[in-house]
Protein backbone atom coordinates (compact mmCIF):
# COMPACT_ATOMS: atom_id res chain seq x y z
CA UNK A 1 0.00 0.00 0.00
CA UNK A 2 1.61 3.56 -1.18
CA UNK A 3 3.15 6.06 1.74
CA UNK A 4 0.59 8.50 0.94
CA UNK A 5 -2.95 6.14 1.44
CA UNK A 6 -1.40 4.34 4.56
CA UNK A 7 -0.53 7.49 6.69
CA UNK A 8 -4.36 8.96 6.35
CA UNK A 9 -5.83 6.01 6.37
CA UNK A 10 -3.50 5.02 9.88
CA UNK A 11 -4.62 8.49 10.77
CA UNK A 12 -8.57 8.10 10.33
CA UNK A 13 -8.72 4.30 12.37
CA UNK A 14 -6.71 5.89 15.15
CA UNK A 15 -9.10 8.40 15.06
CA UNK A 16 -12.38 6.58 15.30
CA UNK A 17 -10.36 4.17 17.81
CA UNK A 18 -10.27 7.27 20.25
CA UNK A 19 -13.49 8.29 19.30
CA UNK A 20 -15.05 4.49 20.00
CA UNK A 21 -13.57 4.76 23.90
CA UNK A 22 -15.84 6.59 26.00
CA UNK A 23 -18.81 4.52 23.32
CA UNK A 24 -17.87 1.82 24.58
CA UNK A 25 -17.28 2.16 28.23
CA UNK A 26 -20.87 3.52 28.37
CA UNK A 27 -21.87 0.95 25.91
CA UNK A 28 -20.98 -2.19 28.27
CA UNK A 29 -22.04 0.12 31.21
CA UNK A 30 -25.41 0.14 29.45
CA UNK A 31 -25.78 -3.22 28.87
CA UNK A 32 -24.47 -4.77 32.03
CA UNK A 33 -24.31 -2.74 34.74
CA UNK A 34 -27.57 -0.46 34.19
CA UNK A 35 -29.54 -3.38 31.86
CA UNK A 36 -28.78 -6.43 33.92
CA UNK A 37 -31.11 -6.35 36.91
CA UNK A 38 -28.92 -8.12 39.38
CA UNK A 39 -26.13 -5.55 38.61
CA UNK A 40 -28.39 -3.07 38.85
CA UNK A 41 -29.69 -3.89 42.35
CA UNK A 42 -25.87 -4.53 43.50
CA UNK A 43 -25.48 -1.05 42.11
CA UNK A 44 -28.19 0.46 44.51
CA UNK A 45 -27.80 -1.73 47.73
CA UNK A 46 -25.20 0.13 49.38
CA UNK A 47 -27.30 3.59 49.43
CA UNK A 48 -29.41 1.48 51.60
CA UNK A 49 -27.05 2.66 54.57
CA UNK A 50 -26.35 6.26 52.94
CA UNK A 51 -27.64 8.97 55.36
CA UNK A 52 -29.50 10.92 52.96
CA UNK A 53 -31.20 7.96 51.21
CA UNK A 54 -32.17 6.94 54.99
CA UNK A 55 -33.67 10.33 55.41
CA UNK A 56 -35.31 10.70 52.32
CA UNK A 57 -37.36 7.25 52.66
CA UNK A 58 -37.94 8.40 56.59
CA UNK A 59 -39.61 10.97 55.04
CA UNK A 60 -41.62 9.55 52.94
CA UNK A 61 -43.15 6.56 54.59
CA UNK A 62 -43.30 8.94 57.01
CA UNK A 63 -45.61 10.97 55.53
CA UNK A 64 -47.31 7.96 53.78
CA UNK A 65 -48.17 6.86 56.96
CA UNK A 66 -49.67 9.60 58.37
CA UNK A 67 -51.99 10.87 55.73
CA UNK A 68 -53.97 7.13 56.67
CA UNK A 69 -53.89 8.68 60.62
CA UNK A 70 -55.93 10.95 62.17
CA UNK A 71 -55.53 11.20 66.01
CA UNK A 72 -56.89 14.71 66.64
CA UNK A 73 -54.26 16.75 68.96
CA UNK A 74 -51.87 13.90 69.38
CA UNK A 75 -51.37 14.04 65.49
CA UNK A 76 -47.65 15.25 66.48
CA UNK A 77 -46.73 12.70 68.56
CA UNK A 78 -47.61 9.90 66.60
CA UNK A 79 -45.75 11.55 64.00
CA UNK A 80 -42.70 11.75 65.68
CA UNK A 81 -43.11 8.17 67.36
CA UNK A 82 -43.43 6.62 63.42
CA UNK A 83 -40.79 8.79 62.37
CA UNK A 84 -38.74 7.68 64.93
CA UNK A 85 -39.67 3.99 64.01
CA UNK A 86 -39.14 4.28 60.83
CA UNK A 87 -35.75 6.04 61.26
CA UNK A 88 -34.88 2.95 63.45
CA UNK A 89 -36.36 0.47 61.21
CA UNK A 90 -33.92 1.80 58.63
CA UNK A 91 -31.32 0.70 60.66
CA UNK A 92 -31.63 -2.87 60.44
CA UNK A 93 -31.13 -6.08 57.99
CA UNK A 94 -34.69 -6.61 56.67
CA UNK A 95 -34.83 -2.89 55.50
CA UNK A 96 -31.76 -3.90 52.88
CA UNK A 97 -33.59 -6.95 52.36
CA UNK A 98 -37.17 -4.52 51.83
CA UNK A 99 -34.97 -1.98 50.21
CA UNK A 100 -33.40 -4.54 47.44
CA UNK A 101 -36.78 -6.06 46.58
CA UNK A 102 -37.60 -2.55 46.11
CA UNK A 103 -35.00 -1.76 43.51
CA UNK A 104 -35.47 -5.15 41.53
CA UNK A 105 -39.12 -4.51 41.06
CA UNK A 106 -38.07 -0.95 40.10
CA UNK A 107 -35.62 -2.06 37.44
CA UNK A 108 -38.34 -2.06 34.73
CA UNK A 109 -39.34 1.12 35.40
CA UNK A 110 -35.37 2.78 34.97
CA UNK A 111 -35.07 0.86 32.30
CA UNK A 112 -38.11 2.83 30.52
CA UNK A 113 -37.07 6.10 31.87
CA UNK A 114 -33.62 5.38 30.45
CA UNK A 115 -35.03 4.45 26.99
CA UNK A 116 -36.37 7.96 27.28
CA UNK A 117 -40.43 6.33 27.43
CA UNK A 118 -41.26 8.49 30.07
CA UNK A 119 -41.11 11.24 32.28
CA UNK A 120 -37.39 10.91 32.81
CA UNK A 121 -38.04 9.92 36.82
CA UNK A 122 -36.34 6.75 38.57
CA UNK A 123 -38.77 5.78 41.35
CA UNK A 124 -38.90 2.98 44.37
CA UNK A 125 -42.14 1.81 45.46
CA UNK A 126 -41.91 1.91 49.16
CA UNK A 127 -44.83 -0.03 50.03
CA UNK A 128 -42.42 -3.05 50.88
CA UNK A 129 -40.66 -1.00 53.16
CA UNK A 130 -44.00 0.54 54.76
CA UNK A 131 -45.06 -3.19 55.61
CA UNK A 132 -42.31 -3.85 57.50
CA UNK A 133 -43.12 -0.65 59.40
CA UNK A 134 -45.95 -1.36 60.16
CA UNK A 135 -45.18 -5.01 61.63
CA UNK A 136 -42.53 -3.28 63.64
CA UNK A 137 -45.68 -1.34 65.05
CA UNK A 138 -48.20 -3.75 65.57
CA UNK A 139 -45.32 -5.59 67.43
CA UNK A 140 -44.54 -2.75 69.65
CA UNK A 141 -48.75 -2.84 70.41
CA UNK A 142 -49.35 0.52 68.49
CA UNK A 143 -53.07 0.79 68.47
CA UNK A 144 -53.49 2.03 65.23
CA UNK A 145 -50.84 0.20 63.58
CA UNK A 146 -53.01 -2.85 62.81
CA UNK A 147 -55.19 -0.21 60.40
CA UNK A 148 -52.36 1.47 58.32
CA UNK A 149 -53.36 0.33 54.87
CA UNK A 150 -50.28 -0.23 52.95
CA UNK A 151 -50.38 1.66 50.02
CA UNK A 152 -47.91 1.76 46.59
CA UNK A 153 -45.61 5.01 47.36
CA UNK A 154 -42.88 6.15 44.60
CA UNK A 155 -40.32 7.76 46.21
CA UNK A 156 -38.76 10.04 43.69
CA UNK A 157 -34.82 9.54 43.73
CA UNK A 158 -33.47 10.87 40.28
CA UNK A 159 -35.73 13.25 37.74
CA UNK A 160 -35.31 14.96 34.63
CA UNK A 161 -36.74 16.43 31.61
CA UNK A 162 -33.27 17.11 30.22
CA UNK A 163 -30.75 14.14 31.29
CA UNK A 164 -28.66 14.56 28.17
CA UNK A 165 -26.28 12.07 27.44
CA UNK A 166 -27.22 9.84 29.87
CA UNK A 167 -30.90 8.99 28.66
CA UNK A 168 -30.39 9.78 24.93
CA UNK A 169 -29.69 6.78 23.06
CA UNK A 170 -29.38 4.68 25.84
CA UNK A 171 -31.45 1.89 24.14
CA UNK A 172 -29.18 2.15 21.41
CA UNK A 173 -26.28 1.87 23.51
CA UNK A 174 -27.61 -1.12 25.11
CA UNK A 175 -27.95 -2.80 21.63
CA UNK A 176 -24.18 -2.17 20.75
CA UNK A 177 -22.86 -4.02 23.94
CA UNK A 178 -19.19 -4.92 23.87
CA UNK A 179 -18.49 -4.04 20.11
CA UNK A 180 -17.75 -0.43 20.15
CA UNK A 181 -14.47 -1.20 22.47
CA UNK A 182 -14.27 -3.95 20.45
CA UNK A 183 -13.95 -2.08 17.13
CA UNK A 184 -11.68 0.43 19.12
CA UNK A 185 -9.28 -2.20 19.91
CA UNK A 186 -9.37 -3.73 16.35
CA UNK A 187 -9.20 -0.21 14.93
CA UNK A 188 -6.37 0.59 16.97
CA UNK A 189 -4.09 -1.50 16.19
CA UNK A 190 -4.77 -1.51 12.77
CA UNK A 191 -3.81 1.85 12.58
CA UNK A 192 -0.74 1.38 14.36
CA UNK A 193 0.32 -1.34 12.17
CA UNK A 194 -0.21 0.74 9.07
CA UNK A 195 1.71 4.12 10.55
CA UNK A 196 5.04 4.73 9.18
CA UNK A 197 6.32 5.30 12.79
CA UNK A 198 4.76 3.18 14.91
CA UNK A 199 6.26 4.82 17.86
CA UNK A 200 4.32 8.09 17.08
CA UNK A 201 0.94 5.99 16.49
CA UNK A 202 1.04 4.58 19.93
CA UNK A 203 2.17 7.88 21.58
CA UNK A 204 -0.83 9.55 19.91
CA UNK A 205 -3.29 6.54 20.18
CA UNK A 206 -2.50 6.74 24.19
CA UNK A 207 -2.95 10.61 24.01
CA UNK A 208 -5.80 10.28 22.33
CA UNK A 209 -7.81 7.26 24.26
CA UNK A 210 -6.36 9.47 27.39
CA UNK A 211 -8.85 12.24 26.04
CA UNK A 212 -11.52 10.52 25.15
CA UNK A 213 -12.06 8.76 28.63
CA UNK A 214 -11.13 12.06 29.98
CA UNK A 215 -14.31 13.44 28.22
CA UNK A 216 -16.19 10.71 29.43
CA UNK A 217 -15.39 11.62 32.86
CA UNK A 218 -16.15 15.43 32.32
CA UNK A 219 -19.70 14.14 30.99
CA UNK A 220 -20.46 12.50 34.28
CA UNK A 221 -19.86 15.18 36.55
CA UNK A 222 -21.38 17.33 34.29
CA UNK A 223 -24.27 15.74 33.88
CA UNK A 224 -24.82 15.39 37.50
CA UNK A 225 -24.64 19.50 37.82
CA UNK A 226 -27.21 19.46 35.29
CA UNK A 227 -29.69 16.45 36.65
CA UNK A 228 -29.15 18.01 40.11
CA UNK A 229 -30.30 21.85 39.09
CA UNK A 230 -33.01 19.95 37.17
CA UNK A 231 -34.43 18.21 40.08
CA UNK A 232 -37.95 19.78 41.98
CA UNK A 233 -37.81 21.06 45.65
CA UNK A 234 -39.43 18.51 47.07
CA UNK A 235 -36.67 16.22 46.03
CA UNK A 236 -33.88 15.77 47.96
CA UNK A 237 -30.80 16.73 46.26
CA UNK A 238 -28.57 14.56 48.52
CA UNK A 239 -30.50 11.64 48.10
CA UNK A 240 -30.69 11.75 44.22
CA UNK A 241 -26.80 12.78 44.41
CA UNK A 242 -26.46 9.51 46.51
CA UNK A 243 -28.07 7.83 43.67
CA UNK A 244 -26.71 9.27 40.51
CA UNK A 245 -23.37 8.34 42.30
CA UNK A 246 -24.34 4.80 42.74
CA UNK A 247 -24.96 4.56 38.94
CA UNK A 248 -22.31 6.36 37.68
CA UNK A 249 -19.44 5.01 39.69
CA UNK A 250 -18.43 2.45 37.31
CA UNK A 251 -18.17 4.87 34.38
CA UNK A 252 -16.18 7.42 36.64
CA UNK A 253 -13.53 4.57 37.48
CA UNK A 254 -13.27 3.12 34.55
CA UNK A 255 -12.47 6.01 32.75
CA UNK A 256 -9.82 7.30 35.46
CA UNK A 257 -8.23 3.59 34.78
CA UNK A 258 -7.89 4.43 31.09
CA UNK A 259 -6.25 7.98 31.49
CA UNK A 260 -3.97 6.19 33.68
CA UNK A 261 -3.19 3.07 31.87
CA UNK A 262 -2.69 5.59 28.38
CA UNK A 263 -0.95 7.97 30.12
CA UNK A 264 1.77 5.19 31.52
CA UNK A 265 1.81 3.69 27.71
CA UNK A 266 1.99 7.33 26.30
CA UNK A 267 5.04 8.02 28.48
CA UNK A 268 6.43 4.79 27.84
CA UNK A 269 6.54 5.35 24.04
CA UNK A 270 7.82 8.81 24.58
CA UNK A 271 10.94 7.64 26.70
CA UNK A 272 11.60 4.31 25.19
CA UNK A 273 14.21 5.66 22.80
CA UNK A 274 15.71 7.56 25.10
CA UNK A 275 16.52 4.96 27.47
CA UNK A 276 17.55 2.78 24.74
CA UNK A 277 20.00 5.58 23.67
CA UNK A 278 21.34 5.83 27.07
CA UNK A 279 22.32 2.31 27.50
């Protein structure tokens, strides 16, 4: 193949190599992190213990609670007393348990709200949780407790009208699965092979990946700023922060790994002569 077709054409696969990176760490993220429910509800189960999560659910079965409770002038109190319960109810082992079955029956709905079919919102249905409240007060001989019905409530953890890259395309994202790091790989080394100095192609190849994962990683706290400002008052921005977090943290370590690992190659490429020289 003639000097002048290999160099461009070296040029253009390194190019779309770079360009495939952050694709396809968000790609697999997509498909088996986000997409596969048990990953998903591995993703979520630690904010089971994260304070603001806690606080946000107290809140709401809390309130859940209370609207099926009417106990004139001691309306406070009993407030306080299921708050308190609840708070404390949060603190145990079945309230993971209540909280996971809670996130796999929820894993439909993100999936839709990902796929950009609805409002944008990623809710939990509570009402698991509220049942085991309310066994924790019929067992502490609450009066009322017996009465509570046990109603579905969503408690809204991440909203949205304008999520960006993160719900555009994610369906199509899911589809491509492994192949766009795939094709990077492939395409990268193909264009290394046809450069004229190799050297130089893997120096600019590492440079470049380095970038692209670098964007990726500027996207995700990005988009956070913007899903954050997006969010309603009566949302708590700690909790969703807890959660967008939880579902991002793969993407943000991942694509710290990469600038590393291209960084090391890129300064390995750059020295090599040099110490080769030397000795």
């Amino acid at each position: 193949m003639p000097k002048s077709v290999r160099g461009p054409l070296s040029a253009a696969l390194l190019v779309l190599a770079c360009v495939l990176v952050p694709l396809g760490v968000l790609s697999i993220w997509a498909t088996y992190e986000i997409g596969d429910r048990d990953s998903y509800v591995a993703t979520m189960a630690p904010l089971a213990s994260d304070p603001a999560v806690r606080a946000a659910v107290a809140d709401e079965v809390t309130g859940s609670v209370m609207k099926e409770i009417d106990v004139g002038p001691l309306q406070g109190t009993v407030e306080s007393f299921v708050r308190d319960a609840v708070a404390s109810f949060t603190e145990t082992a079945s309230y993971k348990t209540a909280w996971n079955a809670a996130n796999r029956a929820a894993h439909d709905a993100v999936q839709s709200a990902l796929n950009d079919d609805s409002s944008g919102e990623v809710t939990i249905d509570l009402a698991p949780i509220t049942q085991q409240v309310k066994q924790q007060l019929v067992d502490d001989g609450v009066p009322f407790a017996s009465k509570i019905p046990v109603k579905h409530t969503d408690i809204t953890v991440l909203q949205s009208k304008d999520l960006g890259w993160l719900w555009h395309s994610f369906h199509a994202l899911q589809v491509a699965g492994v192949w766009p790091a795939v094709a990077a790989a492939i395409l990268a080394a193909a264009g290394i092979l046809l450069a004229g100095r190799r050297r130089r192609a893997v120096l600019a190849t590492a440079l470049g990946m380095a970038v692209g994962a670098a964007i990726l990683a500027a996207a995700v706290a990005i988009g956070r700023a913007l899903t954050l400002d997006d969010l309603p008052t009566d949302i708590s921005h700690d909790a969703a922060g807890a959660v967008y977090d939880a579902l991002t943290e793969t993407l943000r370590v991942t694509a710290w790994v990469i600038i590393g690992v291209m960084v090391v190659v890129a300064v390995a490429a750059w020295l090599g002569p040099r110490v080769r020289r030397r000795a």
